[in-house]
N, C-alpha and C. Protein backbone atom coordinates (compact mmCIF):
# COMPACT_ATOMS: atom_id res chain seq x y z
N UNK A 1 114.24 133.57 158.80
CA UNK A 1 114.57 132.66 159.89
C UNK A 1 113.92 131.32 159.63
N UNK A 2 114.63 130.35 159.59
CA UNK A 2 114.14 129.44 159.40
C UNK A 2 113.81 128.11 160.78
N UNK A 3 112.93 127.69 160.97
CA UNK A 3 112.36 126.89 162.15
C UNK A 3 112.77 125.62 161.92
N UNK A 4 113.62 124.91 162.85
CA UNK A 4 114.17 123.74 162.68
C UNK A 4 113.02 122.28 162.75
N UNK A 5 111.95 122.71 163.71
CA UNK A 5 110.81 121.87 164.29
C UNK A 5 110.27 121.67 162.83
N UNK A 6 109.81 120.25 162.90
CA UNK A 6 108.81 119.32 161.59
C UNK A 6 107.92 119.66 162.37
N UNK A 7 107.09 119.86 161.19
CA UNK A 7 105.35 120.38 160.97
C UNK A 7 104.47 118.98 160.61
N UNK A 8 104.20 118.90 160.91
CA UNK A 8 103.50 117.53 160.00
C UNK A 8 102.28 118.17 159.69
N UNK A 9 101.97 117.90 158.19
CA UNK A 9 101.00 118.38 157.74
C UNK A 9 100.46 117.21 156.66
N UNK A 10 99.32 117.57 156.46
CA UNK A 10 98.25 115.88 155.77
C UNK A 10 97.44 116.86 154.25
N UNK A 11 97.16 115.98 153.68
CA UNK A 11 96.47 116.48 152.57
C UNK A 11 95.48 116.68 152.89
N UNK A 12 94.17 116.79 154.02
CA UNK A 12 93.27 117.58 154.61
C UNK A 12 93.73 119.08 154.28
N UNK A 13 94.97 119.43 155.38
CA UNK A 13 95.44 120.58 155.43
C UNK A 13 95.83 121.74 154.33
N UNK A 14 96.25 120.59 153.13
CA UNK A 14 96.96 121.16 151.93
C UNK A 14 95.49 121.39 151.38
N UNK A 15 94.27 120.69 151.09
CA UNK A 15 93.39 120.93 150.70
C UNK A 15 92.97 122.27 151.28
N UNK A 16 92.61 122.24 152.30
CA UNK A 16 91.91 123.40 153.13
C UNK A 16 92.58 124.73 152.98
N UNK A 17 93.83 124.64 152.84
CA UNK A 17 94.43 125.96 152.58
C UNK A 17 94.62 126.23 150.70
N UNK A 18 94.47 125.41 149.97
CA UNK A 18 94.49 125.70 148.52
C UNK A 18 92.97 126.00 148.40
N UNK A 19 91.52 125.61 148.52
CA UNK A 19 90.41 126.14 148.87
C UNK A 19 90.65 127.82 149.20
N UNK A 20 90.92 127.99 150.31
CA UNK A 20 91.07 129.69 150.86
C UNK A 20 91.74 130.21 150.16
N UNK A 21 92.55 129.39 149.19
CA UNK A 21 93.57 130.73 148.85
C UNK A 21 92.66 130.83 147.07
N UNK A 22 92.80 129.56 146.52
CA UNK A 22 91.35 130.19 145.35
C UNK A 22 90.55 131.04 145.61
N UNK A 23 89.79 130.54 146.40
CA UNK A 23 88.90 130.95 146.55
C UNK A 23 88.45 132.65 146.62
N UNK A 24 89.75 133.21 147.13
CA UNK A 24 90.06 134.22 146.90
C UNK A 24 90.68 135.09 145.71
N UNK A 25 90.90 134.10 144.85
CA UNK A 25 91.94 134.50 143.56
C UNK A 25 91.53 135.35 143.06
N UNK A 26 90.11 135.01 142.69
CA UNK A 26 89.13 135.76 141.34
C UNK A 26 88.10 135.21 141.79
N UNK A 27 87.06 136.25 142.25
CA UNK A 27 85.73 135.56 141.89
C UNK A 27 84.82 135.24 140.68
N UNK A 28 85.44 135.88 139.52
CA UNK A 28 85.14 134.87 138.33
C UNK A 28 85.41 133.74 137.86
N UNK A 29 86.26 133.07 138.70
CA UNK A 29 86.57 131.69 138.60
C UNK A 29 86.05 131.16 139.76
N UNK A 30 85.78 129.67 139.34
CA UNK A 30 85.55 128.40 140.25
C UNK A 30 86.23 127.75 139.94
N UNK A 31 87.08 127.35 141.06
CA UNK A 31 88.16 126.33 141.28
C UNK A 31 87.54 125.30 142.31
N UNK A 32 87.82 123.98 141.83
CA UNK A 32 87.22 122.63 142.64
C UNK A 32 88.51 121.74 142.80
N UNK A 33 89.24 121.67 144.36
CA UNK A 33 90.38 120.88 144.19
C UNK A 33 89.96 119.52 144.85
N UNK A 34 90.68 119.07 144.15
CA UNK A 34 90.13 117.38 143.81
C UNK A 34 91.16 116.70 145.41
N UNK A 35 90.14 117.14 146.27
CA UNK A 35 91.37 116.42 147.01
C UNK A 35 91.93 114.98 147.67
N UNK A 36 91.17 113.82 146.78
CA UNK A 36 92.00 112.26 146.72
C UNK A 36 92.82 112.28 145.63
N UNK A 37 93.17 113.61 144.95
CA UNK A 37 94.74 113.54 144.17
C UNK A 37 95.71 114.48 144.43
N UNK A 38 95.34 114.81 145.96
CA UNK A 38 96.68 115.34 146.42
C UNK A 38 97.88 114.26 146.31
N UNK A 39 98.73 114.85 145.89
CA UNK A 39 100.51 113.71 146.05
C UNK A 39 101.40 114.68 147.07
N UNK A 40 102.12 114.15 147.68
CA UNK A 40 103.41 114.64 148.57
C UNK A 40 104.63 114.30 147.30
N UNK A 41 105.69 114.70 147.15
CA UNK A 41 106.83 114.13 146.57
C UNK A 41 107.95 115.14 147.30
N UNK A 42 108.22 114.68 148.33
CA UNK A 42 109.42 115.59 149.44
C UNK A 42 109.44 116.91 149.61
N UNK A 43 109.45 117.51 149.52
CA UNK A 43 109.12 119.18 150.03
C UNK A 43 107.91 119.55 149.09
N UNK A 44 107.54 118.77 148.15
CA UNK A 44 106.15 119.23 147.16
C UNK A 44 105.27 118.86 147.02
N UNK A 45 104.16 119.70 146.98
CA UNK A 45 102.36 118.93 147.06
C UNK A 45 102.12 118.85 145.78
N UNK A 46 101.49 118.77 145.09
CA UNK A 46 101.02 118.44 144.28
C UNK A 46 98.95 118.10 144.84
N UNK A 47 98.86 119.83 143.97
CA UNK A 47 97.12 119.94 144.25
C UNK A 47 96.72 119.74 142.49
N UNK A 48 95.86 118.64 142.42
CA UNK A 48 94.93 119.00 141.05
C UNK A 48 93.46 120.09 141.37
N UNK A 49 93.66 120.95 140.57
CA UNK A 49 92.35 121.49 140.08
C UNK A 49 91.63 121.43 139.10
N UNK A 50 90.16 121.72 138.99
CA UNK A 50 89.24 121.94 138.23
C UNK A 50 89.11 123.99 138.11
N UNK A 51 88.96 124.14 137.09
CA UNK A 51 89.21 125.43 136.70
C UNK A 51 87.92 125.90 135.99
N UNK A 52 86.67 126.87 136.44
CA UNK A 52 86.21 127.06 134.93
C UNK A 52 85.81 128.70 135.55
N UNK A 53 84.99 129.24 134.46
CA UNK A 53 84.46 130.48 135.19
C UNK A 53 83.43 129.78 135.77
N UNK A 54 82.71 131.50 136.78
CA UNK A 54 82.13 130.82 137.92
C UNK A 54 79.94 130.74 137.40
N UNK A 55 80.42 131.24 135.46
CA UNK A 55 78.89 131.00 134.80
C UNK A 55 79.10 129.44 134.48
N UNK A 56 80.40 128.54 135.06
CA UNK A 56 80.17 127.40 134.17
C UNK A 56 81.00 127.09 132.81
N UNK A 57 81.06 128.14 132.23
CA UNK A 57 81.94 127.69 130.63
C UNK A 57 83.25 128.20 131.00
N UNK A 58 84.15 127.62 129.76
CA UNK A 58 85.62 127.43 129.90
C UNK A 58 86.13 128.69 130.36
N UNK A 59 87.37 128.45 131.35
CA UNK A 59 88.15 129.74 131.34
C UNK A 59 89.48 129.91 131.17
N UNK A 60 90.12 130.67 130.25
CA UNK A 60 90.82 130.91 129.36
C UNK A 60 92.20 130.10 129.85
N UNK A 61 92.95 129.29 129.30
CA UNK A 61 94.00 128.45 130.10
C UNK A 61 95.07 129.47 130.76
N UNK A 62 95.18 130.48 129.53
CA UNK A 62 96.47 131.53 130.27
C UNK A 62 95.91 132.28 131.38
N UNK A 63 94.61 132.71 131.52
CA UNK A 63 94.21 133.05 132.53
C UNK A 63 94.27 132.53 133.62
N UNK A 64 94.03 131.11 133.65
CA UNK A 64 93.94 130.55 134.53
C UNK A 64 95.39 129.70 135.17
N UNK A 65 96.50 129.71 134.39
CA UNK A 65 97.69 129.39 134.83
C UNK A 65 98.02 131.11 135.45
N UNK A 66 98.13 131.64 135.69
CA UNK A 66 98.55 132.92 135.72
C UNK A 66 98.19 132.91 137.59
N UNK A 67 96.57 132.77 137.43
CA UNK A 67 96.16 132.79 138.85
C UNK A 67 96.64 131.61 139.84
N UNK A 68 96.64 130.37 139.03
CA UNK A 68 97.36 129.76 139.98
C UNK A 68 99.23 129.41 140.25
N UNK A 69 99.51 130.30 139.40
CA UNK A 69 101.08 130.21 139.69
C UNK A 69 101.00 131.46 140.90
N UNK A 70 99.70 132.12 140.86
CA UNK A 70 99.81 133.13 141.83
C UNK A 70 99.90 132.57 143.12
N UNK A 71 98.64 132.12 143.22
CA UNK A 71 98.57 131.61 144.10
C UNK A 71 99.45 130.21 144.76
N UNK A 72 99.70 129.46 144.28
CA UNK A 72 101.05 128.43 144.54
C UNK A 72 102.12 129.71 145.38
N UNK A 73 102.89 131.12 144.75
CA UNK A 73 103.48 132.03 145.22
C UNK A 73 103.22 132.66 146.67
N UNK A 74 101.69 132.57 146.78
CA UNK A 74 101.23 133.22 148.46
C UNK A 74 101.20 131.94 149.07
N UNK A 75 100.79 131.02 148.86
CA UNK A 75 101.15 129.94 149.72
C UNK A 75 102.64 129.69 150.39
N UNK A 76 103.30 129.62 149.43
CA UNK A 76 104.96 129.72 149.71
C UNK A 76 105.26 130.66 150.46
N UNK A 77 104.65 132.07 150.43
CA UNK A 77 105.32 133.12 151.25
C UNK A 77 104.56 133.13 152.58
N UNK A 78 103.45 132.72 152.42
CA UNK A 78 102.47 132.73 153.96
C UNK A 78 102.85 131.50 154.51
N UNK A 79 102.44 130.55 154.02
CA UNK A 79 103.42 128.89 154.68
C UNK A 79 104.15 128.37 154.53
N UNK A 80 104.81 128.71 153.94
CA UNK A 80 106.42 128.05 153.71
C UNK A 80 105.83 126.51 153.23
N UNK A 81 104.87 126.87 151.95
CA UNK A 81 105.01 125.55 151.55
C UNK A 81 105.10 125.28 150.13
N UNK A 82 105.52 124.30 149.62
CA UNK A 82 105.86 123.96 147.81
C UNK A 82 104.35 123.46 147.58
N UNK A 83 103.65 124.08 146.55
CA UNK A 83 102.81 123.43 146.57
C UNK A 83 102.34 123.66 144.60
N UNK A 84 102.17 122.86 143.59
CA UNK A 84 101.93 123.09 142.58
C UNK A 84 100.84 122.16 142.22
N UNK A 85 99.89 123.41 141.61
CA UNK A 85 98.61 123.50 141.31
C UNK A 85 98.67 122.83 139.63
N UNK A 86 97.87 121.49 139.82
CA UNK A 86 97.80 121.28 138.32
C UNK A 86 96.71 120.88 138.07
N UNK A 87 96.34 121.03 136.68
CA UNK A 87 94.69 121.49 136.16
C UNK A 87 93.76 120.03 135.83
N UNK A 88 92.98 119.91 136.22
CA UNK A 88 92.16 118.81 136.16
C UNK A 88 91.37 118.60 135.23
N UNK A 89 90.63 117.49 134.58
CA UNK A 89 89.48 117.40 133.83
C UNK A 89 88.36 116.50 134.37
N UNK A 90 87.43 116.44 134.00
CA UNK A 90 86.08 115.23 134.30
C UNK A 90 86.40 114.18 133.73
N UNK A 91 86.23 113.63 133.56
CA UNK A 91 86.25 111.83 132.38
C UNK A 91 86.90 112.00 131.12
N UNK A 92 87.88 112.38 130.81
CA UNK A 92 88.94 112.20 129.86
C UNK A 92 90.04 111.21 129.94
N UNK A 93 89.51 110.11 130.96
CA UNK A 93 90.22 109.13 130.78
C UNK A 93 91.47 109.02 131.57
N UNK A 94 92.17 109.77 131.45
CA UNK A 94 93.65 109.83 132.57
C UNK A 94 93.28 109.30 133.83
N UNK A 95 91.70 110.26 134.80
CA UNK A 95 91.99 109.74 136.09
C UNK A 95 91.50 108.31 136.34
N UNK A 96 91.18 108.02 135.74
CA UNK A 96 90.75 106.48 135.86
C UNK A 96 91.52 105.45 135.86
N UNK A 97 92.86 105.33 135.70
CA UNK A 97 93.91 104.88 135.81
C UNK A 97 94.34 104.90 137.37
N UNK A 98 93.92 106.36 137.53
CA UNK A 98 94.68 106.59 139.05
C UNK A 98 93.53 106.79 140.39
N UNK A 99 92.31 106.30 139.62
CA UNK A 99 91.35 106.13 140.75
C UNK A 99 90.86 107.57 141.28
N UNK A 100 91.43 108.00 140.97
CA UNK A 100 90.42 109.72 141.01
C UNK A 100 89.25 109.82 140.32
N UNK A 101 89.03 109.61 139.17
CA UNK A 101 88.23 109.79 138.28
C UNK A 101 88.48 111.30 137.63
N UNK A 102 89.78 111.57 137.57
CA UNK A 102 89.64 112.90 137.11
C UNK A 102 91.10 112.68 136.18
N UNK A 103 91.49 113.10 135.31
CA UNK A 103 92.35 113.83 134.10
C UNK A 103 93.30 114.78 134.78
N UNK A 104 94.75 114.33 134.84
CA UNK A 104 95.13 115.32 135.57
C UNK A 104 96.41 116.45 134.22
N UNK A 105 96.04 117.61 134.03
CA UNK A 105 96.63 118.42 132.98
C UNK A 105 97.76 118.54 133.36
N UNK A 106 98.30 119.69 132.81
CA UNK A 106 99.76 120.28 132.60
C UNK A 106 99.52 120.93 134.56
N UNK A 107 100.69 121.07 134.66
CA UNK A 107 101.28 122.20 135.96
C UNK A 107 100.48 123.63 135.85
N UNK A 108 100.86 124.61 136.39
CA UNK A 108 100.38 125.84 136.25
C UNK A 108 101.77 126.30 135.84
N UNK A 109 103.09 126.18 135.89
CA UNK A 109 104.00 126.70 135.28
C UNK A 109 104.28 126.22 134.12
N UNK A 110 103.90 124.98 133.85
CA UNK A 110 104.36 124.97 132.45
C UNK A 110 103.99 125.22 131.02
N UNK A 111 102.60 125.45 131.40
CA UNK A 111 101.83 126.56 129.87
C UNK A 111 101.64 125.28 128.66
N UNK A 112 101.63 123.96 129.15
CA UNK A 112 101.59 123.14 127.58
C UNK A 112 99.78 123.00 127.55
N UNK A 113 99.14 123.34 128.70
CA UNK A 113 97.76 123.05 128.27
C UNK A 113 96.91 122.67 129.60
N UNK A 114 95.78 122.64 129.32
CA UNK A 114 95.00 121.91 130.23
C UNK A 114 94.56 120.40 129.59
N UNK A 115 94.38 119.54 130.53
CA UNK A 115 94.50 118.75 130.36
C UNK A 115 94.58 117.90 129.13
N UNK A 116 96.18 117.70 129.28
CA UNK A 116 97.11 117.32 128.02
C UNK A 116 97.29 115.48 128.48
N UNK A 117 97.26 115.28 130.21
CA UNK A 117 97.59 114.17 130.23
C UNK A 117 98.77 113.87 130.75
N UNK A 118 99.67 115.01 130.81
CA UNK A 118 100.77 114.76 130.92
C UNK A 118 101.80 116.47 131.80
């Protein structure tokens, strides 16, 4: 059934609910979503994350696309919302262009990498 009524919803919100839903993914991961690079682009959010395990060192890229295409999936089915999770870096240069200060990687569906840049 679909609800005709607009929701208005803010990148507070999109933050706060991509938080809960990591957060829950795996507790061997730490996920940090960067949230002054949330984007809207018409029915789609666009969340960057930071990805690592939760000792600190790298965690495995396929691993970590895996969990968040998961999660992007329960979001959609619990809120009816588009929301794609893409992987972040520290000072590699990309976010500094866009005033984040963060590197924003590949998608979680598209498997070319973490932060590729693109």
């Amino acid at each position: 059934m679909k609800v005709d009524a607009q929701v208005t919803i803010d990148r507070q919100r999109i933050a706060e609910l991509a938080k809960a839903r990591l957060t829950k993914a795996d507790t061997r991961l730490a996920f940090h979503v960067i949230e002054a690079g949330i984007r809207q682009d018409n029915e789609w959010w666009t969340v960057p994350v930071i990805a690592e395990m939760a000792d600190g060192r790298p965690a495995p890229r396929e691993y970590i696309i895996g969990v968040l295409a998961n999660a992007e999936e329960d979001i959609l089915e619990k809120e009816s919302l588009n929301v794609l999770f893409v992987t972040a870096l520290r000072g590699d240069g990309e976010g500094e262009r866009d005033g984040t200060g963060y590197g924003f990687g590949s998608g979680s569906g598209s498997g070319d990498g973490i932060g590729s840049g693109h």
